[in-house]
C-alpha atoms as a PDB file:
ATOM      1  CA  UNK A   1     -53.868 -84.379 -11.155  1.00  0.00           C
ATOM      2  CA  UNK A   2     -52.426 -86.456 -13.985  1.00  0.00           C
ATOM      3  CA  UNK A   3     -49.296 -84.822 -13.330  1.00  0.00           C
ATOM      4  CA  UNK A   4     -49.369 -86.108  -9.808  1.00  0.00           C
ATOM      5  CA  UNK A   5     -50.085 -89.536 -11.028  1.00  0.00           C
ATOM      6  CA  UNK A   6     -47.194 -89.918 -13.407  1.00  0.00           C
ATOM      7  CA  UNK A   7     -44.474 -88.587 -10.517  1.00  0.00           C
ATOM      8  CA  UNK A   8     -46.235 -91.381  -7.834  1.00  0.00           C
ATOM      9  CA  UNK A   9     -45.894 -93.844 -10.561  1.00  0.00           C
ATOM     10  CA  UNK A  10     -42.094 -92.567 -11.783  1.00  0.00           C
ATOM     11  CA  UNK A  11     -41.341 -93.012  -7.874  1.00  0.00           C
ATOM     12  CA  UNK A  12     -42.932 -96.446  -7.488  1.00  0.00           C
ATOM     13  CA  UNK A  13     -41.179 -97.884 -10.567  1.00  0.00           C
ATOM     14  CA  UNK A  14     -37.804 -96.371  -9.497  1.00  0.00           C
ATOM     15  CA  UNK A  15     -38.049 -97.900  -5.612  1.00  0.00           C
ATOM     16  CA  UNK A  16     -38.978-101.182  -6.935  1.00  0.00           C
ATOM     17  CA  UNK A  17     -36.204-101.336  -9.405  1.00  0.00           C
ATOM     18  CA  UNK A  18     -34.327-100.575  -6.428  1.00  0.00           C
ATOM     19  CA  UNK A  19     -35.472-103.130  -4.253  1.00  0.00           C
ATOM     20  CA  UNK A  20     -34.969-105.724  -7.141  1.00  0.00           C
ATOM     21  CA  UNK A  21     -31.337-104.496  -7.367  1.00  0.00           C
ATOM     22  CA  UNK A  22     -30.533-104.972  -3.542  1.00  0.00           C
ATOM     23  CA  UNK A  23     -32.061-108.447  -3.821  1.00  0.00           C
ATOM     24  CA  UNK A  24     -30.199-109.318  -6.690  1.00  0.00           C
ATOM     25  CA  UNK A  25     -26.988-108.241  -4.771  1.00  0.00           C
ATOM     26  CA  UNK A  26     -28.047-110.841  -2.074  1.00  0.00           C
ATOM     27  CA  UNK A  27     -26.341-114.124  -2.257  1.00  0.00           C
ATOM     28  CA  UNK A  28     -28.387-117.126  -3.097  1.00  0.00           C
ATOM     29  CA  UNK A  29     -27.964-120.528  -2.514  1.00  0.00           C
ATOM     30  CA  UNK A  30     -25.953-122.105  -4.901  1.00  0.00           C
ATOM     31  CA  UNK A  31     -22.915-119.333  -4.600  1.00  0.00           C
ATOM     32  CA  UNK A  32     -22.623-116.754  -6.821  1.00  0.00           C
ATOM     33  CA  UNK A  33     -21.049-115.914 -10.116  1.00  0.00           C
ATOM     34  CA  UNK A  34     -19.241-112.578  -9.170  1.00  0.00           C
ATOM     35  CA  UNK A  35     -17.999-114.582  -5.610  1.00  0.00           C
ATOM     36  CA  UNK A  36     -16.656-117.047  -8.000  1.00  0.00           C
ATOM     37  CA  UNK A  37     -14.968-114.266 -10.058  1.00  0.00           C
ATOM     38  CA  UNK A  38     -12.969-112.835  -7.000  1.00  0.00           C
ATOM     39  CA  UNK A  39      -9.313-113.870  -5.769  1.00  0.00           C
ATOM     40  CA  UNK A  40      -7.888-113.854  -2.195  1.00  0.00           C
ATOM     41  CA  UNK A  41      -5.773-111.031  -1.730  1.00  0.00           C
ATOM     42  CA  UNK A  42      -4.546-112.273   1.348  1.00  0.00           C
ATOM     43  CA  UNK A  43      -2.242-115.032   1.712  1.00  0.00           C
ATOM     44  CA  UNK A  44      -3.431-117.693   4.019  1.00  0.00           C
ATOM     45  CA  UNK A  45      -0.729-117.066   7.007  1.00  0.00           C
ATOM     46  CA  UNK A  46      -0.748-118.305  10.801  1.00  0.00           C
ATOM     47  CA  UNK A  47      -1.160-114.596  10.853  1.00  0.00           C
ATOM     48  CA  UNK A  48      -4.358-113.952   9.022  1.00  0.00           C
ATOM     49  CA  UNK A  49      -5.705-116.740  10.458  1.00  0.00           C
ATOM     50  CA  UNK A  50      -5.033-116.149  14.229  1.00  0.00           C
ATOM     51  CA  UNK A  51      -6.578-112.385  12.959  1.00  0.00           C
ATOM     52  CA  UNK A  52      -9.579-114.251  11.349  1.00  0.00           C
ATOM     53  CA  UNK A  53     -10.142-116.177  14.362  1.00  0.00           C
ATOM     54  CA  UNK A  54     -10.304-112.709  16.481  1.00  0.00           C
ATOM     55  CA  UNK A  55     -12.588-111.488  14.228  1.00  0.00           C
ATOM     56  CA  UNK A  56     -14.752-114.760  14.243  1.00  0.00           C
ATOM     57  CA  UNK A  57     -14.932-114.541  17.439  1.00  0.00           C
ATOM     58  CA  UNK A  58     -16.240-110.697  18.073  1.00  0.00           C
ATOM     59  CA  UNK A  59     -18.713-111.033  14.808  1.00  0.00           C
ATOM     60  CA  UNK A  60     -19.685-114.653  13.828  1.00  0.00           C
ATOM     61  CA  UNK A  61     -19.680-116.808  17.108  1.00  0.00           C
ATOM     62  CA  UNK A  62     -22.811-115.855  18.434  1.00  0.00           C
ATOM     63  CA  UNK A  63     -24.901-117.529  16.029  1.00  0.00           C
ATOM     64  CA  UNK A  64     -22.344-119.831  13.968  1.00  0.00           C
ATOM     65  CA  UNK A  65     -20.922-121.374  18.075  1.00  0.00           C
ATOM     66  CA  UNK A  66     -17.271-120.859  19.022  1.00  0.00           C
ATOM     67  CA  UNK A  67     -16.410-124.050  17.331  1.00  0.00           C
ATOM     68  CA  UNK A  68     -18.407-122.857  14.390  1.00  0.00           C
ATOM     69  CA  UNK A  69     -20.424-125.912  14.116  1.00  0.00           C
ATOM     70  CA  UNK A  70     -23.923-123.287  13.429  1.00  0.00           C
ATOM     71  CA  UNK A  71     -24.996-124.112  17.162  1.00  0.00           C
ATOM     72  CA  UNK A  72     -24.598-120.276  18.584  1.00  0.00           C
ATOM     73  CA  UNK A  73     -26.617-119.376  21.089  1.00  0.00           C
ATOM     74  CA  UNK A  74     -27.697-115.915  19.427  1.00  0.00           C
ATOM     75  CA  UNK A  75     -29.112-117.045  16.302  1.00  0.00           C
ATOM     76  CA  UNK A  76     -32.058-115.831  14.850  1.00  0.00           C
ATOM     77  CA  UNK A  77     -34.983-117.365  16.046  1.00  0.00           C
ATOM     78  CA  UNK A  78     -36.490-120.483  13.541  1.00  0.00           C
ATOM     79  CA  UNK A  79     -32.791-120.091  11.954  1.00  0.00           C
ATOM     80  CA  UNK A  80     -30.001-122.564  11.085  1.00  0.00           C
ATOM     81  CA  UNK A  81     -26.767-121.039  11.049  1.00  0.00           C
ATOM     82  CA  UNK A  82     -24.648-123.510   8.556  1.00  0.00           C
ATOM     83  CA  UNK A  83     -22.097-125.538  10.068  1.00  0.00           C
ATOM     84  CA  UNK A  84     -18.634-123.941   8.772  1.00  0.00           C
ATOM     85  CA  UNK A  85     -16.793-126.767   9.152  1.00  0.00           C
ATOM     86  CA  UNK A  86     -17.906-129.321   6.714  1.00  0.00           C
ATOM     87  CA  UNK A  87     -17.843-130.083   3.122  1.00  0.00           C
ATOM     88  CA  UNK A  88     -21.216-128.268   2.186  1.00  0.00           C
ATOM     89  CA  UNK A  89     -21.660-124.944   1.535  1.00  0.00           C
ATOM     90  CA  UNK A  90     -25.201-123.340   0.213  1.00  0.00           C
ATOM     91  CA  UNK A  91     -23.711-119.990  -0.758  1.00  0.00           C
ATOM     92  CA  UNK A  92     -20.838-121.287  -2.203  1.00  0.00           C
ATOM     93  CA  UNK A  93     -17.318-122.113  -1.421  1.00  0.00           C
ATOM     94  CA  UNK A  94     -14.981-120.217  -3.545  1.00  0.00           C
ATOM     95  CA  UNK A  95     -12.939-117.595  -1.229  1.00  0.00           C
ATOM     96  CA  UNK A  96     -14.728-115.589  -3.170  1.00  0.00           C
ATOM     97  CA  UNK A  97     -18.214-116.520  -2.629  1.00  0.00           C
ATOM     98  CA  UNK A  98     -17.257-116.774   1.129  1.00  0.00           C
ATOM     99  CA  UNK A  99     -16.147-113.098   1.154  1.00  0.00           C
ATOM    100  CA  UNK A 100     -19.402-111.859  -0.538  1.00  0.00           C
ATOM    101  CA  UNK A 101     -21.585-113.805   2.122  1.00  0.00           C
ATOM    102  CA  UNK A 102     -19.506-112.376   4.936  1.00  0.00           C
ATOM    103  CA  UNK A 103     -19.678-108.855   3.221  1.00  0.00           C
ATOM    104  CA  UNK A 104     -23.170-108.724   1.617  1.00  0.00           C
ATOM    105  CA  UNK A 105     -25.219-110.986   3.998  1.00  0.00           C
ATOM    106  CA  UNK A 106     -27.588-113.373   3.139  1.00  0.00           C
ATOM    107  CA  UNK A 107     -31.275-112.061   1.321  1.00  0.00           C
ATOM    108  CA  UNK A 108     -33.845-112.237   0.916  1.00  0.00           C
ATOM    109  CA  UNK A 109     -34.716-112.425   4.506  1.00  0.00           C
ATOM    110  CA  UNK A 110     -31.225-111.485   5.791  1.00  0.00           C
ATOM    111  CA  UNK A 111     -31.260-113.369   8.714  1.00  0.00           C
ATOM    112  CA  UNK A 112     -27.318-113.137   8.086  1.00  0.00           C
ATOM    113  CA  UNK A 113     -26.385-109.384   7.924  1.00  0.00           C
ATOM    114  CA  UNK A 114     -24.056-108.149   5.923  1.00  0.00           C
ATOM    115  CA  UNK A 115     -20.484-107.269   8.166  1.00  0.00           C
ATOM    116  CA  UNK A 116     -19.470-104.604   5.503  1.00  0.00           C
ATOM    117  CA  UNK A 117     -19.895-101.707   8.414  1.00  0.00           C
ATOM    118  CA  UNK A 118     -17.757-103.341  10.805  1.00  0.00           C
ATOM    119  CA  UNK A 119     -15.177-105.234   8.908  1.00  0.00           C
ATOM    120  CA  UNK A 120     -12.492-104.022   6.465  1.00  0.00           C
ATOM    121  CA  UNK A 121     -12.413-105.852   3.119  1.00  0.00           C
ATOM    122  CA  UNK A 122      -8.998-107.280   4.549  1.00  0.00           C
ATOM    123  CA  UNK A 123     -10.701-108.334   8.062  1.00  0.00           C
ATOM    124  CA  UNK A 124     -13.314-110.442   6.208  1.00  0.00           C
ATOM    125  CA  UNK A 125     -10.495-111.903   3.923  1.00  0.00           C
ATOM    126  CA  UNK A 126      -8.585-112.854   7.181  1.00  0.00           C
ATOM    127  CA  UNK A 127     -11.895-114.556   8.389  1.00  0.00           C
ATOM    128  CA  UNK A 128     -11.789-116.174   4.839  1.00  0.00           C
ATOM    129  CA  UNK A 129      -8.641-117.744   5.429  1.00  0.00           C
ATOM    130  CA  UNK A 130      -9.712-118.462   8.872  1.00  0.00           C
ATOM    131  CA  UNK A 131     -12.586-120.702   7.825  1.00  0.00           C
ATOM    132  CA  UNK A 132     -10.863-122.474   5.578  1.00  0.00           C
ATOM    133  CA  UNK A 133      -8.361-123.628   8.318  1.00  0.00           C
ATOM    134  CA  UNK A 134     -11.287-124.987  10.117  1.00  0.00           C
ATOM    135  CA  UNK A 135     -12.274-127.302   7.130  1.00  0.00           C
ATOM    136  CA  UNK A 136      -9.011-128.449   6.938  1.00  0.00           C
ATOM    137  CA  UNK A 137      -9.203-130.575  10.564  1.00  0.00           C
END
């Protein structure tokens, strides 16, 4: 029985480590210091940027809106897609920290889900680039 015990236990200690791991993964508000860490590979080009905007608009539109302002008609319920246009970004705004949100989602709750399993690492770069045009205007 005690044998039993100590497995259940070795289990339980071994999925919560786990679970702390994913969350840590998660990106907080207030960006993150491996986002900060991580270079564009991708020049910013008309090119990747028309190619962001595609992406943006088969992945992000329906909850960030078409003009990316957060006002997307698919949003989670009782959630407020940022506005992508503007000066202030809560996850950080280092091409970098951008790519990780994009990538990695946003925990704990992820509302935002991670795009890793549809997008390339060079897709969400493009999108990157893309973004950044928009703050530009």
């Amino acid at each position: 029985m005690r044998l039993v015990s100590n497995r259940v236990m070795s289990v339980f200690v071994l999925a919560l480590i786990a679970l702390v791991a994913v969350s840590a993964g998660a990106q907080s508000t207030g960006g993150s210091a491996e986002g900060k860490k991580l270079k564009n590979p991708v020049a910013s080009s008309p090119e990747s940027i028309k190619a962001g905007a595609a992406l943006y608009g088969k992945y992000c539109k329906f909850c960030h809106g078409a003009d990316a302002k957060g006002n997307g008609p698919m949003a989670p319920k009782d959630t407020h897609p940022p506005d992508l246009t503007d000066a202030k970004w809560d996850h950080g705004s280092t091409d970098g920290e951008i790519f990780l949100v994009i990538k990695e989602g946003i925990g704990p709750k992820f509302d935002m889900k991670g795009l890793k399993s549809k997008m390339t690492d060079k897709e969400i770069w493009n999108v990157v680039n893309y973004l950044h045009s928009l703050q530009a205007k």
